[in-house]
PDB file of N, CA and C in Angstrom:
ATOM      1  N   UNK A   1      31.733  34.744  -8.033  1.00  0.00           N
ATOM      2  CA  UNK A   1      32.629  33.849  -7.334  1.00  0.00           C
ATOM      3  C   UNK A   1      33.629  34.671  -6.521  1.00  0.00           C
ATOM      4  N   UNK A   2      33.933  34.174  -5.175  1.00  0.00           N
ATOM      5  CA  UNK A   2      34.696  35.068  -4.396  1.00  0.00           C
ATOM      6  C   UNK A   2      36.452  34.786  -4.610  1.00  0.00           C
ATOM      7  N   UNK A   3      37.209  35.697  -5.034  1.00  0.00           N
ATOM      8  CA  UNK A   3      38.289  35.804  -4.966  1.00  0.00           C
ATOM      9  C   UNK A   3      39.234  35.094  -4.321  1.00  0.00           C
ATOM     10  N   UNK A   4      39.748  34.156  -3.705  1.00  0.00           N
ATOM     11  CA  UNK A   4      40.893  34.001  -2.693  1.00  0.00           C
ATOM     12  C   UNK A   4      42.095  34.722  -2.610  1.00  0.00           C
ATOM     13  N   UNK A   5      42.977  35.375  -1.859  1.00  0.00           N
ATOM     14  CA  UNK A   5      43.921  35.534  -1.865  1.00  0.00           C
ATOM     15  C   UNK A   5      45.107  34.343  -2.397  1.00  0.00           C
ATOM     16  N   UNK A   6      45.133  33.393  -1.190  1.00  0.00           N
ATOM     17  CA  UNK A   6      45.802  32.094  -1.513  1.00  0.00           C
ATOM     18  C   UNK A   6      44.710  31.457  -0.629  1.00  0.00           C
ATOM     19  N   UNK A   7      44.333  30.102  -1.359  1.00  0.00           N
ATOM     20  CA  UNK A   7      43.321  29.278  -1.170  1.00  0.00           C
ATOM     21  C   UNK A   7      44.065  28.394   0.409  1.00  0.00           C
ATOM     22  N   UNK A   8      45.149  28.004   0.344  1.00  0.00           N
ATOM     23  CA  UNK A   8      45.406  27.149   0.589  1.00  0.00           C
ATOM     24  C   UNK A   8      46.050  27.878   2.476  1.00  0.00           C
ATOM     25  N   UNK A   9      46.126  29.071   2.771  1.00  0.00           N
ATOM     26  CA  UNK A   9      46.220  29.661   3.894  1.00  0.00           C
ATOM     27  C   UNK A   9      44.541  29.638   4.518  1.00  0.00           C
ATOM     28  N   UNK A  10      44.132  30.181   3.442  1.00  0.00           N
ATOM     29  CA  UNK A  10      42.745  30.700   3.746  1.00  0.00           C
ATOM     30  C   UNK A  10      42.292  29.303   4.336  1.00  0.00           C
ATOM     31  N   UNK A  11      42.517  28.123   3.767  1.00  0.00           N
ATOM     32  CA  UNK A  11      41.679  26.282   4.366  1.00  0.00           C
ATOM     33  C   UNK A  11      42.386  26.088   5.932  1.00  0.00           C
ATOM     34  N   UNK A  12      43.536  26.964   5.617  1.00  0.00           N
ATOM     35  CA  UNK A  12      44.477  26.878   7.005  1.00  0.00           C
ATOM     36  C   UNK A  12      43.604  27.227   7.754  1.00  0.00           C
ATOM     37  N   UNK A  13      43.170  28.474   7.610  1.00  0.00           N
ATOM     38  CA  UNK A  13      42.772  29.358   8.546  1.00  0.00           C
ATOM     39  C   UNK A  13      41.048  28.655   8.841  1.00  0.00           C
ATOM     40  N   UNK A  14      40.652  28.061   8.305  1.00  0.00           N
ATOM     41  CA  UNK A  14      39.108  27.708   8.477  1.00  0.00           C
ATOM     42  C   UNK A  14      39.172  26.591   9.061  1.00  0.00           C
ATOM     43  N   UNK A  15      40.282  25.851   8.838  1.00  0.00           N
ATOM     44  CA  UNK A  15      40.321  24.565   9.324  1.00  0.00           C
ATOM     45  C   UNK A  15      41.150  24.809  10.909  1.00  0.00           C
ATOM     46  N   UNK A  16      41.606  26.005  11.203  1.00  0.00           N
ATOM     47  CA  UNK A  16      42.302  26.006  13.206  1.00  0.00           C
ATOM     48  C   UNK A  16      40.704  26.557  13.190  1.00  0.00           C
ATOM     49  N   UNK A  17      40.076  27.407  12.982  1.00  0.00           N
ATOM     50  CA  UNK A  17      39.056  27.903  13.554  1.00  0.00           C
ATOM     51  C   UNK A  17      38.119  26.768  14.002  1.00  0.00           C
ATOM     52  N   UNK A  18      37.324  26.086  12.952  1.00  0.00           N
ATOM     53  CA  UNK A  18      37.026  24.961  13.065  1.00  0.00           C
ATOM     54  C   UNK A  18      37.103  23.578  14.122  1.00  0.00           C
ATOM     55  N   UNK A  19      38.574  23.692  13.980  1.00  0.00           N
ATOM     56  CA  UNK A  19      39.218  22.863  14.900  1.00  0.00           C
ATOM     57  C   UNK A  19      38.751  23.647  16.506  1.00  0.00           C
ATOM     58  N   UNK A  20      39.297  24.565  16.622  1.00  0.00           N
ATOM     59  CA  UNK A  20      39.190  25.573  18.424  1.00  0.00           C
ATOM     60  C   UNK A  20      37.228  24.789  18.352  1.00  0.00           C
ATOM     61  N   UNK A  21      36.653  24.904  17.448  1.00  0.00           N
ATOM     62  CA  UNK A  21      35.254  25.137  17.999  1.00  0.00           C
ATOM     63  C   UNK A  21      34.951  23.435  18.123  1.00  0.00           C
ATOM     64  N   UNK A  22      35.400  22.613  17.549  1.00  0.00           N
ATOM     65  CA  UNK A  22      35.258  21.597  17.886  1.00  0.00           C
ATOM     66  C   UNK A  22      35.949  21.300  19.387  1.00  0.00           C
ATOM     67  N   UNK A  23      37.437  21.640  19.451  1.00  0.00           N
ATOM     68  CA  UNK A  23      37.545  21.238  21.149  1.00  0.00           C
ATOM     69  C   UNK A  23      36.733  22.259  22.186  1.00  0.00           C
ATOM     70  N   UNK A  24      35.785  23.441  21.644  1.00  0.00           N
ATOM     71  CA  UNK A  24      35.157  24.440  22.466  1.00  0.00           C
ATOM     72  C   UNK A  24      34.175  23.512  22.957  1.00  0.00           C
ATOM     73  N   UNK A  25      33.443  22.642  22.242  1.00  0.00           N
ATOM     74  CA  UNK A  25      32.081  22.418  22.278  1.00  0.00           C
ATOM     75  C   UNK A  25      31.912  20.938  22.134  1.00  0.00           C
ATOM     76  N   UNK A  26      32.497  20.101  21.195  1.00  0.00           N
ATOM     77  CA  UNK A  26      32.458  18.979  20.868  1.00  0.00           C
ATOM     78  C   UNK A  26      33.186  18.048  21.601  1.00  0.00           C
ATOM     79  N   UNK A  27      34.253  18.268  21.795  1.00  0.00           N
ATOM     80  CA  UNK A  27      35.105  17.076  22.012  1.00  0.00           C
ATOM     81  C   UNK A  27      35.029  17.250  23.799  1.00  0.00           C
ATOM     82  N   UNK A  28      34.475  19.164  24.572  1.00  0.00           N
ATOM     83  CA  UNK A  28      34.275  18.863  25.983  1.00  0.00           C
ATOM     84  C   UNK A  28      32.989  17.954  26.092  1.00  0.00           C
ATOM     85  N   UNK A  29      31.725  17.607  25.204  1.00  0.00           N
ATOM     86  CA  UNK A  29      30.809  17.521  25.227  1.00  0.00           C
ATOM     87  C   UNK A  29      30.837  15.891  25.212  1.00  0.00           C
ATOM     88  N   UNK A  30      31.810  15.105  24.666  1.00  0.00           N
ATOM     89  CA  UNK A  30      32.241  14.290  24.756  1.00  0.00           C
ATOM     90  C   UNK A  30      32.659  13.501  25.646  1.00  0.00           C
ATOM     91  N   UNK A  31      33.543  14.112  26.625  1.00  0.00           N
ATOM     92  CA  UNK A  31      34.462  13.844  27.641  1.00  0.00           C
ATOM     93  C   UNK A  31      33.663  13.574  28.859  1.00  0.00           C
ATOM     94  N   UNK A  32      32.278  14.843  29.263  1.00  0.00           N
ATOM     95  CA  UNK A  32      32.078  14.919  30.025  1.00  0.00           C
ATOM     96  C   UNK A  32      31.677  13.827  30.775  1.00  0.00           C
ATOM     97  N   UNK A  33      31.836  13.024  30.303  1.00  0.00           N
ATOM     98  CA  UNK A  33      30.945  11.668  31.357  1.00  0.00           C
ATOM     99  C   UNK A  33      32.113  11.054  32.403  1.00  0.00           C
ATOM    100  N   UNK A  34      33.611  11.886  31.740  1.00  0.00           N
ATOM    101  CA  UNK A  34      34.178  10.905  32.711  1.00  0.00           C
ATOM    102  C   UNK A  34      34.469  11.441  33.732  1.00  0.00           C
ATOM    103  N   UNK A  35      34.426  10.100  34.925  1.00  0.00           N
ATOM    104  CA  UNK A  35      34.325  10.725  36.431  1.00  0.00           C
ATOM    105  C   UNK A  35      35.361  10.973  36.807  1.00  0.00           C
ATOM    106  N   UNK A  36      36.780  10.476  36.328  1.00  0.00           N
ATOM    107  CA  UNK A  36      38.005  11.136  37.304  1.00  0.00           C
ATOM    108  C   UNK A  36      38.424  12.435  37.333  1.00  0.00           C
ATOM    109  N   UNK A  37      38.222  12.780  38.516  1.00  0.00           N
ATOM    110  CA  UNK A  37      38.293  14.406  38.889  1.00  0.00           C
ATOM    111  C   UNK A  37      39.761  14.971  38.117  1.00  0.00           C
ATOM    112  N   UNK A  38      41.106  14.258  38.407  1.00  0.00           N
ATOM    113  CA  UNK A  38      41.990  14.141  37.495  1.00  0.00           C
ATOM    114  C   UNK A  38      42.195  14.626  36.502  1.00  0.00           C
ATOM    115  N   UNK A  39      41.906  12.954  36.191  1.00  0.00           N
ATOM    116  CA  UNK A  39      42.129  13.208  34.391  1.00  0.00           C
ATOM    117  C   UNK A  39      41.126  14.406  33.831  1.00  0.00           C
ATOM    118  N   UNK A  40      39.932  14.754  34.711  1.00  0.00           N
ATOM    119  CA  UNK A  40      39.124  15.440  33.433  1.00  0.00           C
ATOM    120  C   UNK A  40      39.787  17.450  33.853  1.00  0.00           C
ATOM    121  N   UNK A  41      40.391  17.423  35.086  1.00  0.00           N
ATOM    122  CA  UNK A  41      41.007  18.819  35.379  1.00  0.00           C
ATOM    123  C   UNK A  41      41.884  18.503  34.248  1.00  0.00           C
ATOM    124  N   UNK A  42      42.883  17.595  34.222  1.00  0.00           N
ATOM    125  CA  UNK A  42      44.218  17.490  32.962  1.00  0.00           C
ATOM    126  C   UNK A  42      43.617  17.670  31.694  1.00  0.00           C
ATOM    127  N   UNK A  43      42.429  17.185  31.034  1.00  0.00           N
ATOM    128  CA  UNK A  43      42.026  17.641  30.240  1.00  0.00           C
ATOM    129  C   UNK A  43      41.917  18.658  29.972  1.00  0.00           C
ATOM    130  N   UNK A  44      40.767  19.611  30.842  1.00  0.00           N
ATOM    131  CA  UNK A  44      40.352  21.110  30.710  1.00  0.00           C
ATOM    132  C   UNK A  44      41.255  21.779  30.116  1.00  0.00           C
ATOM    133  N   UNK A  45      42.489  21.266  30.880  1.00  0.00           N
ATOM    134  CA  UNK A  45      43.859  22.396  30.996  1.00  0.00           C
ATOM    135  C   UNK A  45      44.508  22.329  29.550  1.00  0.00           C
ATOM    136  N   UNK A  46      44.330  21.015  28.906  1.00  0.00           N
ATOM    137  CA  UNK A  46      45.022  21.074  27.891  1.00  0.00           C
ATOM    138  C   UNK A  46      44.305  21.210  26.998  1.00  0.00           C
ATOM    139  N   UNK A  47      43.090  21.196  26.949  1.00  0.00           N
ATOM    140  CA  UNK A  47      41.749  21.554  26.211  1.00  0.00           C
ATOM    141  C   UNK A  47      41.850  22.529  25.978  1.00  0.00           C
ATOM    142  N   UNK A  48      42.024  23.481  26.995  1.00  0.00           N
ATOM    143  CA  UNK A  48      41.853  25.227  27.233  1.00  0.00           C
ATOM    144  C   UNK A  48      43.008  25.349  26.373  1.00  0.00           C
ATOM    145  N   UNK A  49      44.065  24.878  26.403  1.00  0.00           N
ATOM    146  CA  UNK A  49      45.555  25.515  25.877  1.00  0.00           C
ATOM    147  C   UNK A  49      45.185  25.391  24.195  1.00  0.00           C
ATOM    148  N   UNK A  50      44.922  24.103  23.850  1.00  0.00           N
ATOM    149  CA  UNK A  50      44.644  23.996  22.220  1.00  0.00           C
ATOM    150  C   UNK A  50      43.675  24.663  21.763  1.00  0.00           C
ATOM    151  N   UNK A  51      42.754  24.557  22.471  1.00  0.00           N
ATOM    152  CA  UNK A  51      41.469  25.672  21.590  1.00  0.00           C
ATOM    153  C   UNK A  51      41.847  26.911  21.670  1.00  0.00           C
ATOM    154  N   UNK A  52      42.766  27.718  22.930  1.00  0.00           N
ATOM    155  CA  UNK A  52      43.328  29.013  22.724  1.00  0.00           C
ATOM    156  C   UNK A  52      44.258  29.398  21.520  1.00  0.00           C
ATOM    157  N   UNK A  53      45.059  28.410  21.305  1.00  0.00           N
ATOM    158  CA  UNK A  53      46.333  28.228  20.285  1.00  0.00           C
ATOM    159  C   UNK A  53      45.553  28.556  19.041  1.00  0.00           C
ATOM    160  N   UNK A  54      44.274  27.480  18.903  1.00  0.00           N
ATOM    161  CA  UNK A  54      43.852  27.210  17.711  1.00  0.00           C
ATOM    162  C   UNK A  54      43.144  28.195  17.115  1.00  0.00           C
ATOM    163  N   UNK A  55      42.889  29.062  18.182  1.00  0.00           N
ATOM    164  CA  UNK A  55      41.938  30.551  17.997  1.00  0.00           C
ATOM    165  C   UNK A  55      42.537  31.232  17.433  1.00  0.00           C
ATOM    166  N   UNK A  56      43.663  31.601  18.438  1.00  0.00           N
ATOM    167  CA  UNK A  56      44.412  33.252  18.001  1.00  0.00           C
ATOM    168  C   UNK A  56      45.404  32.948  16.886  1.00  0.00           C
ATOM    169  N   UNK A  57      45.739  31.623  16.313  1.00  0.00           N
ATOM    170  CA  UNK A  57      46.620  31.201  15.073  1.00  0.00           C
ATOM    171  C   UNK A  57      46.322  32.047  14.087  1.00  0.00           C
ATOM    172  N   UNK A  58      45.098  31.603  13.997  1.00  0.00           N
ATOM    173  CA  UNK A  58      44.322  32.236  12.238  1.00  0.00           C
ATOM    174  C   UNK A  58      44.737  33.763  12.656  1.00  0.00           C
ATOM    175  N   UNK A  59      44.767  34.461  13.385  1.00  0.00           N
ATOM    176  CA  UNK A  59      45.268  35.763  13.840  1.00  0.00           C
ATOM    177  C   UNK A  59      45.985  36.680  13.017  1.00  0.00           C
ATOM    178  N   UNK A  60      46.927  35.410  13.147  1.00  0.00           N
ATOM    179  CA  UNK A  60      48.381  35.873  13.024  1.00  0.00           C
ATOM    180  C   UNK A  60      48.635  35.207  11.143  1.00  0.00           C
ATOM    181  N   UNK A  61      47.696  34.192  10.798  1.00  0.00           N
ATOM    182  CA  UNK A  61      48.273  34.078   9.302  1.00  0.00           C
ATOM    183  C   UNK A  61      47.287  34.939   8.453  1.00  0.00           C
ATOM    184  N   UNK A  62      46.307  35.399   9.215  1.00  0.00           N
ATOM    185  CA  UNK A  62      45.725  36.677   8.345  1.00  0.00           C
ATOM    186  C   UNK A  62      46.291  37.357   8.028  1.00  0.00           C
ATOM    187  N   UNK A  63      47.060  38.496   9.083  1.00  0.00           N
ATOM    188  CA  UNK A  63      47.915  39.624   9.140  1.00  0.00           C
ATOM    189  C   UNK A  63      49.005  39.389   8.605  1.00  0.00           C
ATOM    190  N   UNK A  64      50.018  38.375   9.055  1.00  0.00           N
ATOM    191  CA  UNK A  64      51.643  37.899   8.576  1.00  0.00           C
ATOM    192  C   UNK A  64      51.432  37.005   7.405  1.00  0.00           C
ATOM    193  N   UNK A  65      50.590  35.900   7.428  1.00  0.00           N
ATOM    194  CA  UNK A  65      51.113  35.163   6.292  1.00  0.00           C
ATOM    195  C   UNK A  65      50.456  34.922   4.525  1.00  0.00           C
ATOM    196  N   UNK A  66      48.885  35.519   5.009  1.00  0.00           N
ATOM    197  CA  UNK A  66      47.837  35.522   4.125  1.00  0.00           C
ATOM    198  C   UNK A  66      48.653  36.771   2.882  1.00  0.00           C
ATOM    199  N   UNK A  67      48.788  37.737   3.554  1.00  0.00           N
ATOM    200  CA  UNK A  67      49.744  38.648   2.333  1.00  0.00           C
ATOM    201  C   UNK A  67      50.806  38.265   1.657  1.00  0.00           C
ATOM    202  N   UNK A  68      51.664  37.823   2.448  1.00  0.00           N
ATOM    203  CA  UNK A  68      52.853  37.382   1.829  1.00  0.00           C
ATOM    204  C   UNK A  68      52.628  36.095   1.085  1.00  0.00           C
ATOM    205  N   UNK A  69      51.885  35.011   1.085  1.00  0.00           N
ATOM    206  CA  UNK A  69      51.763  33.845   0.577  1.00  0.00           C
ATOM    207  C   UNK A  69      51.543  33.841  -1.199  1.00  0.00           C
ATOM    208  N   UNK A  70      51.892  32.635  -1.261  1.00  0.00           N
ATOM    209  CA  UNK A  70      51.763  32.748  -2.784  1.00  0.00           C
ATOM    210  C   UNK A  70      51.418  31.322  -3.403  1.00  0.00           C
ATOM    211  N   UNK A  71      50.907  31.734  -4.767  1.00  0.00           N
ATOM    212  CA  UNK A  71      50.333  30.010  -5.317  1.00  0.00           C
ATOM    213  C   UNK A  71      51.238  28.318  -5.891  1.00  0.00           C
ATOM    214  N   UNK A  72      52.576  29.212  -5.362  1.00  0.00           N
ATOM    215  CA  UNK A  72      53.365  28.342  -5.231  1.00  0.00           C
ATOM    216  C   UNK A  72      53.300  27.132  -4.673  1.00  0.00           C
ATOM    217  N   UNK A  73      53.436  25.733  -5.013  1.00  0.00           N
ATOM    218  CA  UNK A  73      53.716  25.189  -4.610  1.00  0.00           C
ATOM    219  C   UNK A  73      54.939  24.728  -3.898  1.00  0.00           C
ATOM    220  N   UNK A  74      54.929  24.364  -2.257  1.00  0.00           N
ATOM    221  CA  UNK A  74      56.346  24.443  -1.620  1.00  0.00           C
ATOM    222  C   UNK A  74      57.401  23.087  -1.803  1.00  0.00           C
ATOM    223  N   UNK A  75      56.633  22.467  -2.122  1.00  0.00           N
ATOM    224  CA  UNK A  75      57.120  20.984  -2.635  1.00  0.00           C
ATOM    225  C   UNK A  75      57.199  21.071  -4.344  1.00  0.00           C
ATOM    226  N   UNK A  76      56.696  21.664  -5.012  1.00  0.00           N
ATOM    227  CA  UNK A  76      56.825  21.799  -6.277  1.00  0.00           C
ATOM    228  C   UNK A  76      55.900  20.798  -7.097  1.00  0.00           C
ATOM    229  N   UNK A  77      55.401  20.973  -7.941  1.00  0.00           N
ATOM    230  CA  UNK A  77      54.004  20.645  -8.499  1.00  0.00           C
ATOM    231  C   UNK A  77      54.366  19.298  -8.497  1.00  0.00           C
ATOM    232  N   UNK A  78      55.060  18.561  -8.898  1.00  0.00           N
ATOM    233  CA  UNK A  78      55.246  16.882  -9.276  1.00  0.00           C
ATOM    234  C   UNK A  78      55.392  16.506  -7.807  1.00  0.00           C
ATOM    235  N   UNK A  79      56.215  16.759  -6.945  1.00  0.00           N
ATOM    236  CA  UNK A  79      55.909  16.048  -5.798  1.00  0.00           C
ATOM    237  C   UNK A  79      54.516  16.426  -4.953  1.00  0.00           C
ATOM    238  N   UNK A  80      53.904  17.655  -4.974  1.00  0.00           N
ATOM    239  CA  UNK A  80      52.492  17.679  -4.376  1.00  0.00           C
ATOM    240  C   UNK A  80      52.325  16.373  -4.890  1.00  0.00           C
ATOM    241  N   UNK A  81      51.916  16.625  -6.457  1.00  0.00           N
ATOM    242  CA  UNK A  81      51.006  15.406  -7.121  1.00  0.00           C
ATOM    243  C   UNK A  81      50.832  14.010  -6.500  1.00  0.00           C
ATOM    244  N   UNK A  82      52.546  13.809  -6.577  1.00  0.00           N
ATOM    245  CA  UNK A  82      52.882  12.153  -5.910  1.00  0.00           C
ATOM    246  C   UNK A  82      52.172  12.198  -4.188  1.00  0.00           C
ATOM    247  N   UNK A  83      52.628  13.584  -3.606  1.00  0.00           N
ATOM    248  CA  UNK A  83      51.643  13.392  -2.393  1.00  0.00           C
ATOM    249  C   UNK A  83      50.668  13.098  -2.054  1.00  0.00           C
ATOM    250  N   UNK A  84      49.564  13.951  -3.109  1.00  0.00           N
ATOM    251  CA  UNK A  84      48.420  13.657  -3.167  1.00  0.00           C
ATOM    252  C   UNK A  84      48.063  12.283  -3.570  1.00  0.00           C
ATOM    253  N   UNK A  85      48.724  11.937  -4.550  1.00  0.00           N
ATOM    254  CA  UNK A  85      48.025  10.016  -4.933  1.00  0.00           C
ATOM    255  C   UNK A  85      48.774   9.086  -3.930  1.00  0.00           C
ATOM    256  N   UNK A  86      49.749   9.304  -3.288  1.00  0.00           N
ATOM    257  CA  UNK A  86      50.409   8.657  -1.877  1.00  0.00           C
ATOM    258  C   UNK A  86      49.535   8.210  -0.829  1.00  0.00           C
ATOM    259  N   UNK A  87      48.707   9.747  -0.198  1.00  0.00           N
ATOM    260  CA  UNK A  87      48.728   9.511   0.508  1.00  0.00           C
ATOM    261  C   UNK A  87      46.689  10.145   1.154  1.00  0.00           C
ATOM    262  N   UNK A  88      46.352  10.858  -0.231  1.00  0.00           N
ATOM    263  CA  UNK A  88      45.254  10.770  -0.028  1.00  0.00           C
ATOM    264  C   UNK A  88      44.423   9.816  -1.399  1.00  0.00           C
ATOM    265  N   UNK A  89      44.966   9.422  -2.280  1.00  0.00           N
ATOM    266  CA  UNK A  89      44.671   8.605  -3.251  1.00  0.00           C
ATOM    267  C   UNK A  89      43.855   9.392  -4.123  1.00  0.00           C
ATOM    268  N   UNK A  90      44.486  10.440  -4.437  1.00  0.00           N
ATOM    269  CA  UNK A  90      43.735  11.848  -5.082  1.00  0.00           C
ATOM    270  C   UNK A  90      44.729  11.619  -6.494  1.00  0.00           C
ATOM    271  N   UNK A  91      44.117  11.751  -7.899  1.00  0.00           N
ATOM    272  CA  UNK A  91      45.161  11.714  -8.791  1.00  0.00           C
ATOM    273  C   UNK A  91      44.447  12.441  -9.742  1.00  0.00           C
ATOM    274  N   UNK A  92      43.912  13.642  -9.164  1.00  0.00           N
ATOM    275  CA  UNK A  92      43.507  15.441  -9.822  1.00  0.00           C
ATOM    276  C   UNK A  92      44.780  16.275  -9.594  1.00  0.00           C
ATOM    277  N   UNK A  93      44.949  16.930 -11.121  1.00  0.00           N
ATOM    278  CA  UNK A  93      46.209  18.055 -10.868  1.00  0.00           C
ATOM    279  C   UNK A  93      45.425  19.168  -9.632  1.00  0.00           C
ATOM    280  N   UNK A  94      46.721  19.706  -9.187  1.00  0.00           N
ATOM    281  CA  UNK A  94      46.145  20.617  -7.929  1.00  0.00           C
ATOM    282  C   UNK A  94      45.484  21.268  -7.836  1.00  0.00           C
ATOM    283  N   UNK A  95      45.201  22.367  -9.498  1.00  0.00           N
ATOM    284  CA  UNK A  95      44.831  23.466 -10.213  1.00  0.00           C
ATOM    285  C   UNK A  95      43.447  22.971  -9.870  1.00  0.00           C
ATOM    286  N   UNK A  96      43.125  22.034 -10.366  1.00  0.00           N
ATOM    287  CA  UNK A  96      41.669  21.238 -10.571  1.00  0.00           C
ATOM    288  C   UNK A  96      40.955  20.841  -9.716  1.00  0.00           C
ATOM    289  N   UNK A  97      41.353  20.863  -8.402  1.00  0.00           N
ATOM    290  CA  UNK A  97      41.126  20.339  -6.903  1.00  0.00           C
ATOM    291  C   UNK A  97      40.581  21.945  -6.522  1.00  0.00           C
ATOM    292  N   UNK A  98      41.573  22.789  -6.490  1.00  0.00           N
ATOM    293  CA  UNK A  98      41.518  24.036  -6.242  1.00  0.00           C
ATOM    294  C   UNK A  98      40.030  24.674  -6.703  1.00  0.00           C
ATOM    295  N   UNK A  99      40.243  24.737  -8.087  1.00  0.00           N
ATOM    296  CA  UNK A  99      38.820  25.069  -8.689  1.00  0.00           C
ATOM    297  C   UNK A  99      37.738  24.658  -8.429  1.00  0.00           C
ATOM    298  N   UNK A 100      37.507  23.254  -8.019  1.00  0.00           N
ATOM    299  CA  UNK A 100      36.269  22.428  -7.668  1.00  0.00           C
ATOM    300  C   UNK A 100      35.966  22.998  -6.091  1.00  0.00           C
ATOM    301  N   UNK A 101      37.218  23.162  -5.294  1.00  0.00           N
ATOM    302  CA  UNK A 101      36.411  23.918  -4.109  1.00  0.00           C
ATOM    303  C   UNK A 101      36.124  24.740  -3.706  1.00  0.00           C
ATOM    304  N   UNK A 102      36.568  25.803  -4.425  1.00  0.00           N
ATOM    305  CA  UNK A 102      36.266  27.468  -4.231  1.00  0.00           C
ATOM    306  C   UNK A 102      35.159  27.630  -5.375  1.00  0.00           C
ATOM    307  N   UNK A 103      34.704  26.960  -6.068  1.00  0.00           N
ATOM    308  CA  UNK A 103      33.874  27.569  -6.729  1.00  0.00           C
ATOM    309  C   UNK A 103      32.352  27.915  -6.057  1.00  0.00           C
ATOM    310  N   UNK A 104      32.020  27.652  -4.840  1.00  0.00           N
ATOM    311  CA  UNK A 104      30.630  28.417  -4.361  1.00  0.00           C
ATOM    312  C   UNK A 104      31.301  29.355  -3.331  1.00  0.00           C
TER     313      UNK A 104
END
């Protein structure tokens, strides 16, 4: 089983990557049908800006934040919890969530 540093940077980091390749590929692949010369230049532009952002992010929490991070919770374990059954209707301690997805 592979190690994590901190699980929860590391989902950071898979989930901007993820994200850049979905507006790389998916969401232009999407768009393309529409005809206003316009709107679809205004797109590109802001297309181009988020998938750049979303790239070079993970960058920077490899190097700066992946070391320094820790298994702390920043909200503190009882309010995660209440977060989690709030607002994703999840009512697994965190520990246990954690384990179930890093384990392959």
């Amino acid at each position: 089983m592979k190690r994590f540093q901190n699980p929860f940077v590391e989902l950071a980091i898979q989930i901007a990557r993820g994200s850049a390749d979905f507006l790389k590929k998916d969401l232009v692949a999407a768009v393309s049908a529409v005809k206003d010369e316009q709107v679809r230049v205004a797109f590109q532009e802001a297309n181009r800006k988020a998938a750049s952002a979303l790239t070079t992010m993970p960058h920077g929490w490899s190097g700066e934040k992946l070391p320094k991070a820790s298994l702390d919770f920043a909200l503190g374990e009882e309010k995660f919890r209440r977060f989690l059954a709030q607002t994703e209707l999840v009512d697994l301690p965190p520990e246990k969530i954690l384990r179930s997805e890093w384990r392959n």
